[in-house]
Structure formats: structure tokens, C-alpha cells
Protein backbone atom coordinates (compact mmCIF):
# COMPACT_ATOMS: atom_id res chain seq x y z
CA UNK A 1 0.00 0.00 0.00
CA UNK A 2 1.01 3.54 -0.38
CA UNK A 3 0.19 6.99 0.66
CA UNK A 4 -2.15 8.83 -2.08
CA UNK A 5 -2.22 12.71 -2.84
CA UNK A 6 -5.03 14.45 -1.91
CA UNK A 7 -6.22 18.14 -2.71
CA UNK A 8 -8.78 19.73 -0.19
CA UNK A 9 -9.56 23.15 0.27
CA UNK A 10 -10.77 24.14 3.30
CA UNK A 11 -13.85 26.62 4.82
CA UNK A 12 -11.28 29.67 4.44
CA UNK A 13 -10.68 29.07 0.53
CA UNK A 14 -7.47 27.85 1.38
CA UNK A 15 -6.06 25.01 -0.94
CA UNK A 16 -3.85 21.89 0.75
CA UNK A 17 -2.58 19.22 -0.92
CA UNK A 18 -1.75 16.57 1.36
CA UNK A 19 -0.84 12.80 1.30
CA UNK A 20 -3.38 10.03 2.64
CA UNK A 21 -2.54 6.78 3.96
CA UNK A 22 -4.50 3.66 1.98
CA UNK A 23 -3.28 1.28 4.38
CA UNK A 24 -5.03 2.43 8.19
CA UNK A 25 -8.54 2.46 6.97
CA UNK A 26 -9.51 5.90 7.40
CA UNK A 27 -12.04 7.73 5.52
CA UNK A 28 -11.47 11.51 4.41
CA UNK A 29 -13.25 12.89 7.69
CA UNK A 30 -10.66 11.77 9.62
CA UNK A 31 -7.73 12.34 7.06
CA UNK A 32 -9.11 16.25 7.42
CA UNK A 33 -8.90 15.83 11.13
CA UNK A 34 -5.29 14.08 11.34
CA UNK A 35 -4.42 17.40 8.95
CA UNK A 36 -6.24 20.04 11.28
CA UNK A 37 -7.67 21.71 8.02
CA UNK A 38 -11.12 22.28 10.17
CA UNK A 39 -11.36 23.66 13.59
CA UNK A 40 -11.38 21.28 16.41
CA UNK A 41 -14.77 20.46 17.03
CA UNK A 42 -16.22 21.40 13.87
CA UNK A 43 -15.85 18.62 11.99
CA UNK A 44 -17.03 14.85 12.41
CA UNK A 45 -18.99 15.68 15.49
CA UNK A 46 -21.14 12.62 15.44
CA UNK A 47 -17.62 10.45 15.29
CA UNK A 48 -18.36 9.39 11.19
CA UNK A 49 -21.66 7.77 12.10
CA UNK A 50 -23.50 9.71 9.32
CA UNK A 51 -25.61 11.32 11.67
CA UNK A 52 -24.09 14.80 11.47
CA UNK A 53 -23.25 16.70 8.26
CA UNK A 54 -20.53 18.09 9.71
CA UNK A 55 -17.97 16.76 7.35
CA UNK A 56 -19.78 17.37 4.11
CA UNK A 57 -17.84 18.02 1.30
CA UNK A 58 -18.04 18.76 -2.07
CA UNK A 59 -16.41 16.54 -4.77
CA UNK A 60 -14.72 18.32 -7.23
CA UNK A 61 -12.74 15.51 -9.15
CA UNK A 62 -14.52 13.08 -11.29
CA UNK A 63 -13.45 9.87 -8.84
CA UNK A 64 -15.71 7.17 -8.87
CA UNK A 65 -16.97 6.40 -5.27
CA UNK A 66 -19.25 4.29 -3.46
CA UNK A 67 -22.55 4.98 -3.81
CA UNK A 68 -24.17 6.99 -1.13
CA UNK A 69 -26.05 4.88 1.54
CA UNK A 70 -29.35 5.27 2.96
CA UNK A 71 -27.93 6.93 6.08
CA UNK A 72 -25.82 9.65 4.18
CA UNK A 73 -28.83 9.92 2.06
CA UNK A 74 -31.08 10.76 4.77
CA UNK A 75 -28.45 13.13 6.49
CA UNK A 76 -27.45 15.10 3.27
CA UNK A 77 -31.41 15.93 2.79
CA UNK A 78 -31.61 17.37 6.08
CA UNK A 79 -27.89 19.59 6.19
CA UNK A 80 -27.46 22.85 4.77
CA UNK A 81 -25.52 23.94 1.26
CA UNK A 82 -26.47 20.40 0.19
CA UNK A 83 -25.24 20.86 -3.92
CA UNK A 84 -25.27 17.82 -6.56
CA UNK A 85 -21.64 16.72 -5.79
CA UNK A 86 -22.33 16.96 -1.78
CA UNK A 87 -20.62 14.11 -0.08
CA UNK A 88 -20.25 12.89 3.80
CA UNK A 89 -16.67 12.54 4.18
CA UNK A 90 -17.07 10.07 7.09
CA UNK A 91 -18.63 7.96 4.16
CA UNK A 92 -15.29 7.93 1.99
CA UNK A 93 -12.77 5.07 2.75
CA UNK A 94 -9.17 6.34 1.50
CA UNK A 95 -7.92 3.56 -1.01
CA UNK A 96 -5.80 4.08 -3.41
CA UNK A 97 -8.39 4.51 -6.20
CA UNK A 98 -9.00 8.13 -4.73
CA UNK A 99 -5.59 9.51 -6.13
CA UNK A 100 -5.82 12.65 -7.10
CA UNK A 101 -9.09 13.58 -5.62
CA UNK A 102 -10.14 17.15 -5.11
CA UNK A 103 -12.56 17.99 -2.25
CA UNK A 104 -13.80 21.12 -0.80
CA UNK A 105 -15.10 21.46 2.76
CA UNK A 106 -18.87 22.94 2.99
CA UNK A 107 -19.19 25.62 4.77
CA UNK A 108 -20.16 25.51 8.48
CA UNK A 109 -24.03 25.11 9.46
């Protein structure tokens, strides 16, 4: 396994691109936590349950990723700034199909 390169920009506009480990099973939620690119606390409140929308983000490369299930279904129709690309990042597993992916962080509820 190897580390993958990741572009997110953040709630300020600000673009990072970082590297993501494929081999600890973490999905992008957490990679934006490990990289502090969201204020403490404002990000995967609900501990990537899908029962916040706190780390919804909008995907801005043309990856293919799992489909959306009912849970992240149900919680992107009740968050805010909800666009056609809106995605829970608590829902996407960091493998190494996701290289080059470009994210950006919705904006705060």
C-alpha cells in the first residue's frame, strides 16, 4: 500500500494538498482531522456515524466512489448547502483509487 495525494480546500478558501494513507482504513473525515484543516470540534462531530453533516464536502474531481447509503442519504437531505456533488466525508474510505481527488469542505451550518 502507499500513501495517495489528496487536494482539499478548506472553509477559508485555502487550498492543501496533502498525502493520505491507503493502508489504516480511514475515511477523508478523519484524514481532514489528522491534517487540522477544520477547527477542532467542527468537523465529524457525530464520530463518522452519518448522523451529522458536519464533514460534508463537495467533490470536485470526477473519482468514482461508493454509492451513497441510505444513512448519508437521509443526512445530506436534512444539512445545509447540500449541492449535486455533496458528499459525507465520514462515508469515503481512503484507497488508493481516490488519487488525485479534489474535495472542498462545505461551509459551516
Amino acid at each position: 500500500m502507499r500513501d495517495i495525494t489528496i487536494t482539499i480546500t478548506d472553509r477559508e478558501g485555502v487550498s492543501h494538498t496533502i498525502e493520505a494513507p491507503t493502508d489504516m482504513n480511514m475515511n477523508l473525515m478523519e484524514v481532514v482531522r489528522s491534517y487540522e484543516l477544520a477547527p477542532e470540534g467542527t468537523i465529524g462531530i457525530c464520530g463518522g456515524m452519518a448522523m451529522c453533516a458536519s464533514c460534508q464536502c463537495y467533490v470536485e474531481s470526477d473519482h468514482e466512489l461508493p454509492e451513497k447509503g441510505d444513512e448519508e442519504e437521509a443526512m445530506l437531505s436534512e444539512a445545509f448547502f447540500v449541492k449535486e456533488n455533496s458528499r459525507l466525508g465520514c462515508q469515503i474510505p481512503i484507497t488508493p483509487d481516490l488519487e488525485g481527488l479534489k474535495i472542498t469542505l462545505a461551509p459551516e451550518e
